[in-house]
N, C-alpha and C. Protein backbone atom coordinates (compact mmCIF):
# COMPACT_ATOMS: atom_id res chain seq x y z
N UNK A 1 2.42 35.97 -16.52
CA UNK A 1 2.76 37.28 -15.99
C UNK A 1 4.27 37.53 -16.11
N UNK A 2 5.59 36.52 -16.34
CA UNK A 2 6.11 36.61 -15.72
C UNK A 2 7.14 36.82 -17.39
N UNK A 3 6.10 35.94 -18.22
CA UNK A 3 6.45 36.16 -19.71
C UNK A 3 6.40 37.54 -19.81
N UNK A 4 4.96 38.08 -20.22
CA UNK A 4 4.91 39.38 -20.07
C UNK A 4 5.71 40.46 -19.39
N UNK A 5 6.17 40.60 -18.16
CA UNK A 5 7.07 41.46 -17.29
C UNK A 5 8.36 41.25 -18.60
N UNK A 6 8.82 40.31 -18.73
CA UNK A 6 10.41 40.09 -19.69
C UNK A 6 10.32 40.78 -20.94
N UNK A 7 8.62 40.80 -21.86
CA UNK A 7 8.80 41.17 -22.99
C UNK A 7 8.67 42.45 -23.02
N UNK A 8 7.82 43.10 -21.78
CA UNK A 8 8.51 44.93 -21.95
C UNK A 8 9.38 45.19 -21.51
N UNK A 9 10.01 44.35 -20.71
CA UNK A 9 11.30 45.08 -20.05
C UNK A 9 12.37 44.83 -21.46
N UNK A 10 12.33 43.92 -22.20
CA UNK A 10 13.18 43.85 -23.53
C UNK A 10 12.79 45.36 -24.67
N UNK A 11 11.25 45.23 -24.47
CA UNK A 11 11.01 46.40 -25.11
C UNK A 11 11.35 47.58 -24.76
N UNK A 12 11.74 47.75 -23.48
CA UNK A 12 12.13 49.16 -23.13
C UNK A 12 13.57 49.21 -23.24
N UNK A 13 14.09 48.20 -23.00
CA UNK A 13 15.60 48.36 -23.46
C UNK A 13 16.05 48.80 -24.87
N UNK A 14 15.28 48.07 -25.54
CA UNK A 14 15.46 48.42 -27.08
C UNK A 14 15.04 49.87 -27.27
N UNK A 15 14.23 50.08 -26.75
CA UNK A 15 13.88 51.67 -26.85
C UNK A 15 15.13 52.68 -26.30
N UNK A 16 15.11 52.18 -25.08
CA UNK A 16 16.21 52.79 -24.70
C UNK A 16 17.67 53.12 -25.38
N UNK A 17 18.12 52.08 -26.26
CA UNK A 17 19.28 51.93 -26.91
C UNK A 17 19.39 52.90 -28.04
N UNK A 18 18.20 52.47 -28.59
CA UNK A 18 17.93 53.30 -29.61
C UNK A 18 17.89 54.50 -29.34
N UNK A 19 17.10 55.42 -28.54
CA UNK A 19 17.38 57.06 -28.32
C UNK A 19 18.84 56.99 -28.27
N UNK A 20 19.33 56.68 -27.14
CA UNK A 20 20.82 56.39 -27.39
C UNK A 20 22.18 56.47 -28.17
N UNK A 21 21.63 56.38 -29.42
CA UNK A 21 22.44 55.67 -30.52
C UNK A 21 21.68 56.95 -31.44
N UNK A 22 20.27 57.54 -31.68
CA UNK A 22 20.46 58.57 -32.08
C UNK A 22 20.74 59.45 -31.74
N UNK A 23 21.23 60.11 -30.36
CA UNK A 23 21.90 60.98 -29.78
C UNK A 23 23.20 61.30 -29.93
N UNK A 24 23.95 60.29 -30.11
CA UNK A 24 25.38 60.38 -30.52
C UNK A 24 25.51 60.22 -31.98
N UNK A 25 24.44 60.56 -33.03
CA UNK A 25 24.83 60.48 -34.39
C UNK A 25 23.38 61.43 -34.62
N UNK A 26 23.60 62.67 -34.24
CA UNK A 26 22.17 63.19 -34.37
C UNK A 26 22.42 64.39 -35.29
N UNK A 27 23.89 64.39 -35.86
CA UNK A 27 24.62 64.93 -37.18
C UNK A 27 24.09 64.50 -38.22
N UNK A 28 23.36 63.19 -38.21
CA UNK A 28 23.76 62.45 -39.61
C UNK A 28 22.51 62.91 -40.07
N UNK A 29 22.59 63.25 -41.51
CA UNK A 29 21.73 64.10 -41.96
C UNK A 29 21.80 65.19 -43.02
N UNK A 30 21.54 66.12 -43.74
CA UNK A 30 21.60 67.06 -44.85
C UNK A 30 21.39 68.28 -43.81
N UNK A 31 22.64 69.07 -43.98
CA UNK A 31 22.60 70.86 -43.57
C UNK A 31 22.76 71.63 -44.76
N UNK A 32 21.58 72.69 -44.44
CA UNK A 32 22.25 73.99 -45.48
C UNK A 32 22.14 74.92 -44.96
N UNK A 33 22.86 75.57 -45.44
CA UNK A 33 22.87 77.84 -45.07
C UNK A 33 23.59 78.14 -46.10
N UNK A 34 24.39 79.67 -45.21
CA UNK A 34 25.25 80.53 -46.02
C UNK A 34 26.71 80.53 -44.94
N UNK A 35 27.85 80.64 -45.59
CA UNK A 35 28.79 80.85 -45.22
C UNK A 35 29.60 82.16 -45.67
N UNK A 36 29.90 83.04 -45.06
CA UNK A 36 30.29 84.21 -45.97
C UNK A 36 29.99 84.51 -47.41
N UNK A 37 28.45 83.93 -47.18
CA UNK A 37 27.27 84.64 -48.17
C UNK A 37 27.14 83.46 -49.20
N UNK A 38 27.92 82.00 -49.06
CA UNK A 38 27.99 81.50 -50.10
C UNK A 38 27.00 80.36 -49.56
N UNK A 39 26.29 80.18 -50.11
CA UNK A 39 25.18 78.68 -49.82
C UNK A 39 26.62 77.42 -49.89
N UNK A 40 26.15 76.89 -48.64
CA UNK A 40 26.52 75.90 -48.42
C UNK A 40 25.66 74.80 -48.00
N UNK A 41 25.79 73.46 -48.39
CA UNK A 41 25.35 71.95 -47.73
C UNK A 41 26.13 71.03 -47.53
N UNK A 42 26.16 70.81 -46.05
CA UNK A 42 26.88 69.48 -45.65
C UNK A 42 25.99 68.15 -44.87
N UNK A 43 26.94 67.22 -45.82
CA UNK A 43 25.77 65.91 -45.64
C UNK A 43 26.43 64.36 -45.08
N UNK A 44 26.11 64.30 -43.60
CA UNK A 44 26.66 63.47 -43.08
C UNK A 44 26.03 61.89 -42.85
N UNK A 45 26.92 61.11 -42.74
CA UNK A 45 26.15 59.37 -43.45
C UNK A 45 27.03 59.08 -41.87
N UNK A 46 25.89 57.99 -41.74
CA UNK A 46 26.08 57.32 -40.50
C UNK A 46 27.30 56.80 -40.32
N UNK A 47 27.92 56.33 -41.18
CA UNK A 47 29.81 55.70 -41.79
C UNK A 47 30.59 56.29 -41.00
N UNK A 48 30.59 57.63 -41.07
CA UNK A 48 31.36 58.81 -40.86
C UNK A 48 32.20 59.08 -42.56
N UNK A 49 31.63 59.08 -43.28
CA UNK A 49 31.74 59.98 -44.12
C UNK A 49 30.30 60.99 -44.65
N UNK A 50 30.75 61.67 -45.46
CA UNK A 50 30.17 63.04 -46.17
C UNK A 50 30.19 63.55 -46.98
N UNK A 51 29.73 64.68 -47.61
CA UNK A 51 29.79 65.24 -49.09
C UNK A 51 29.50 67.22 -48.52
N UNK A 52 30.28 68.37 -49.05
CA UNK A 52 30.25 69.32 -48.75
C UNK A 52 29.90 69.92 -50.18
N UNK A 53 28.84 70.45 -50.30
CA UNK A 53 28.56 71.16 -51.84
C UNK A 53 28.19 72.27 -51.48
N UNK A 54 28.48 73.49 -52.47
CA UNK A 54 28.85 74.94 -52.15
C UNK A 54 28.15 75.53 -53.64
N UNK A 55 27.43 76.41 -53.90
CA UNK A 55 26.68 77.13 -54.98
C UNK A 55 25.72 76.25 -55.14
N UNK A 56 24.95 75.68 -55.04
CA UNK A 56 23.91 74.81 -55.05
C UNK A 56 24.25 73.21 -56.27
N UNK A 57 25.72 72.86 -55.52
CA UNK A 57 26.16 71.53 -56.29
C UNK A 57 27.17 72.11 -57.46
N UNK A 58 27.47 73.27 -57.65
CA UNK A 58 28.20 73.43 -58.46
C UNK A 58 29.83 72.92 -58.26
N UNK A 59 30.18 72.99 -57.03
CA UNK A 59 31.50 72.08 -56.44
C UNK A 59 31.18 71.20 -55.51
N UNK A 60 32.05 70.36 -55.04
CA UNK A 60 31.53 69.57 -54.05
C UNK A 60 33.00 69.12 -53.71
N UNK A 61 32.65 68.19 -52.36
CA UNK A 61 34.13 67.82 -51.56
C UNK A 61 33.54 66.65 -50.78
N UNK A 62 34.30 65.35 -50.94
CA UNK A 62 33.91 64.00 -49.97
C UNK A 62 34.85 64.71 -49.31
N UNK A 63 34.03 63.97 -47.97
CA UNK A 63 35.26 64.32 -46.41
C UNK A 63 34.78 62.85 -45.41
N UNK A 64 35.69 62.89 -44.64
CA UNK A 64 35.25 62.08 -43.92
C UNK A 64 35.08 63.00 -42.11
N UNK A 65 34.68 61.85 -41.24
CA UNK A 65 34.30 63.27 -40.23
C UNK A 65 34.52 62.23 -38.52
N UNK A 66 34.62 62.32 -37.80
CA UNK A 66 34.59 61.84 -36.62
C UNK A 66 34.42 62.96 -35.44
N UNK A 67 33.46 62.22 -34.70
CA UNK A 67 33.01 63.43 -33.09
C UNK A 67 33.52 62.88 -32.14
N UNK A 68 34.33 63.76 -30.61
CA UNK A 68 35.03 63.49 -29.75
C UNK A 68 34.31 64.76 -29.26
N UNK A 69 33.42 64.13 -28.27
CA UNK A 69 32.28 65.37 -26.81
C UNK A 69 31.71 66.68 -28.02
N UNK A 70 32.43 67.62 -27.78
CA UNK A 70 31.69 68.76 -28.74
C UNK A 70 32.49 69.35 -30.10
N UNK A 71 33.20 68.35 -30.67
CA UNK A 71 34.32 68.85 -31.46
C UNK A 71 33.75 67.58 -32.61
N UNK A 72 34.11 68.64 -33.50
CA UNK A 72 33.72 67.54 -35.26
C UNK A 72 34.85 67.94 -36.02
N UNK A 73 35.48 66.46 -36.14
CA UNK A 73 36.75 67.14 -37.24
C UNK A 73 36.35 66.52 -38.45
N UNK A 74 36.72 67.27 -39.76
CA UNK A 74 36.44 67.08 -40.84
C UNK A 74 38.13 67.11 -41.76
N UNK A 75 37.71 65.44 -42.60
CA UNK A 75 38.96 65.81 -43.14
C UNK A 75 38.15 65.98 -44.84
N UNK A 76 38.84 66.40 -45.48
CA UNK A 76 38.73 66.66 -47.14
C UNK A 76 39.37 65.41 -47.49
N UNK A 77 38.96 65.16 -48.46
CA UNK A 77 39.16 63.78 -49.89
C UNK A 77 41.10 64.32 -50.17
N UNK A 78 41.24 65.10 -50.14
CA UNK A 78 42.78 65.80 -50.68
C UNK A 78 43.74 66.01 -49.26
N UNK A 79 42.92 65.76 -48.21
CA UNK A 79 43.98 65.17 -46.62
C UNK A 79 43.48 66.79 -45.47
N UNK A 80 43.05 67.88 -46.32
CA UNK A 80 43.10 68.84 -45.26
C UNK A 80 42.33 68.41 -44.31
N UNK A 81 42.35 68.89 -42.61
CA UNK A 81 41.22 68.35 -41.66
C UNK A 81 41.14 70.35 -41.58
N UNK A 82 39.95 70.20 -40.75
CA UNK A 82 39.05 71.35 -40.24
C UNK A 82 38.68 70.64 -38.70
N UNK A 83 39.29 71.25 -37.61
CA UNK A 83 38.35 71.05 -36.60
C UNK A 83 37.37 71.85 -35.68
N UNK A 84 35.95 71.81 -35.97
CA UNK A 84 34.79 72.33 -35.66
C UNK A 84 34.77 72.20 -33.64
N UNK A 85 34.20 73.61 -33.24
CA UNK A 85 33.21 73.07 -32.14
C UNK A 85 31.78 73.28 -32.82
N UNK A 86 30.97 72.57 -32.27
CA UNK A 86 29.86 71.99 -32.75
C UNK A 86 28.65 71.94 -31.66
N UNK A 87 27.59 72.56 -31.86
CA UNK A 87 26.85 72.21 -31.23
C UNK A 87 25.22 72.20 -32.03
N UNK A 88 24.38 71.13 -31.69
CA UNK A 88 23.28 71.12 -32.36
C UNK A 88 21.74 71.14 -31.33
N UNK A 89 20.97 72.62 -31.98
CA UNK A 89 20.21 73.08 -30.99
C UNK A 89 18.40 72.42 -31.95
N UNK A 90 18.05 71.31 -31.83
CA UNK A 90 16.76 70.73 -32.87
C UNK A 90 17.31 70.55 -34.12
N UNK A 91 17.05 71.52 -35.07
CA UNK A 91 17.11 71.55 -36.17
C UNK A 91 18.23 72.69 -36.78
N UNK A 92 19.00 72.91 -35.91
CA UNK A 92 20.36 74.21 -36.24
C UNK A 92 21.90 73.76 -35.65
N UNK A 93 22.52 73.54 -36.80
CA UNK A 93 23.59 73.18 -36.74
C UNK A 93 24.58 73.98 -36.15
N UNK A 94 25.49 74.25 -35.50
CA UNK A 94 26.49 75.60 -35.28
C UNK A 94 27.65 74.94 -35.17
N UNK A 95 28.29 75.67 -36.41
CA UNK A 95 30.29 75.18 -36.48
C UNK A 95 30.97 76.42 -36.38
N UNK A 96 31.77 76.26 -35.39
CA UNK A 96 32.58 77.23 -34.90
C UNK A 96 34.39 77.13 -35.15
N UNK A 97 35.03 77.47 -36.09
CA UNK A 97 36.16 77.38 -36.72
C UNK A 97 36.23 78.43 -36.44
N UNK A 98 37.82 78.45 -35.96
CA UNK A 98 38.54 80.07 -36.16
C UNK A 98 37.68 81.29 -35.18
N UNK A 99 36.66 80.96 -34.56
CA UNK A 99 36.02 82.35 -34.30
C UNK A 99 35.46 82.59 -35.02
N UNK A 100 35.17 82.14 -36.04
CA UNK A 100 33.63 82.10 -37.07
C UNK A 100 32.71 81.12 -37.04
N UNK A 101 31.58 81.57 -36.94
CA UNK A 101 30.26 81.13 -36.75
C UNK A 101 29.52 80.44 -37.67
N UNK A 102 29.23 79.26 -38.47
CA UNK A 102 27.99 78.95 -39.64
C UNK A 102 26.99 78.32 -38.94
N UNK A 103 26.25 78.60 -39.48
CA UNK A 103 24.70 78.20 -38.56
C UNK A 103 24.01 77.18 -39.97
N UNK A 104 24.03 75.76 -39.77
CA UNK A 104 23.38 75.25 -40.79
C UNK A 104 21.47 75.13 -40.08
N UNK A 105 21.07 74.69 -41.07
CA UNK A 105 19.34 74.02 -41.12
C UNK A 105 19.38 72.83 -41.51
N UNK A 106 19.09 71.83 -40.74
CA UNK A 106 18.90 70.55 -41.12
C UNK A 106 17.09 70.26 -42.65
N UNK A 107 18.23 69.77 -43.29
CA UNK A 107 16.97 69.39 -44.72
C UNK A 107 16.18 68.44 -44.09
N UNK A 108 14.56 68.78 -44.74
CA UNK A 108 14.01 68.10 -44.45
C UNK A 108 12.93 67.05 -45.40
């Protein structure tokens, strides 16, 4: 009994950790939309880096990216940063720069 009691309580921990751990990386993943009409996809790797492609791959941009509470800063491969508020509602991304709005869709 006493085996048993230890091996779910290990199992629930592990469970536990895990929601956990995808909650604070629940970015990582393929977004697309439009940004002032232009299709955009941004694609974030558990690392904290990324790839930003714009016309459906016709340009593209490595960035790297780090989150602090509701803020995502993004830097470009060439040093510029961008810092986002960010919030993610299921499957809808929202970056808020400047007072402008992009609403991504997580790929599926």
């Amino acid at each position: 009994m006493k085996k048993t009691l230890c091996i779910i309580l290990a199992v629930m921990l592990i469970a536990v950790s895990l929601c956990a751990c995808g909650g604070s990386n629940s970015i990582v993943g393929s977004w697309s939309g439009t940004t002032e009409g232009i299709a955009v996809t941004m694609s974030f790797e558990k690392d904290g880096t990324g790839v930003m492609s714009v016309l459906g791959g016709l340009a593209s941009e490595e960035f790297t990216y780090t989150i602090e509470g509701s803020t995502l800063t993004v830097t470009a491969s060439d040093g510029d940063t961008e810092v986002y508020d960010y919030t993610i509602d299921g499957d809808t991304l929202n970056l808020t720069y400047d007072g402008e709005v992009t609403i991504l869709t997580k790929d599926k």
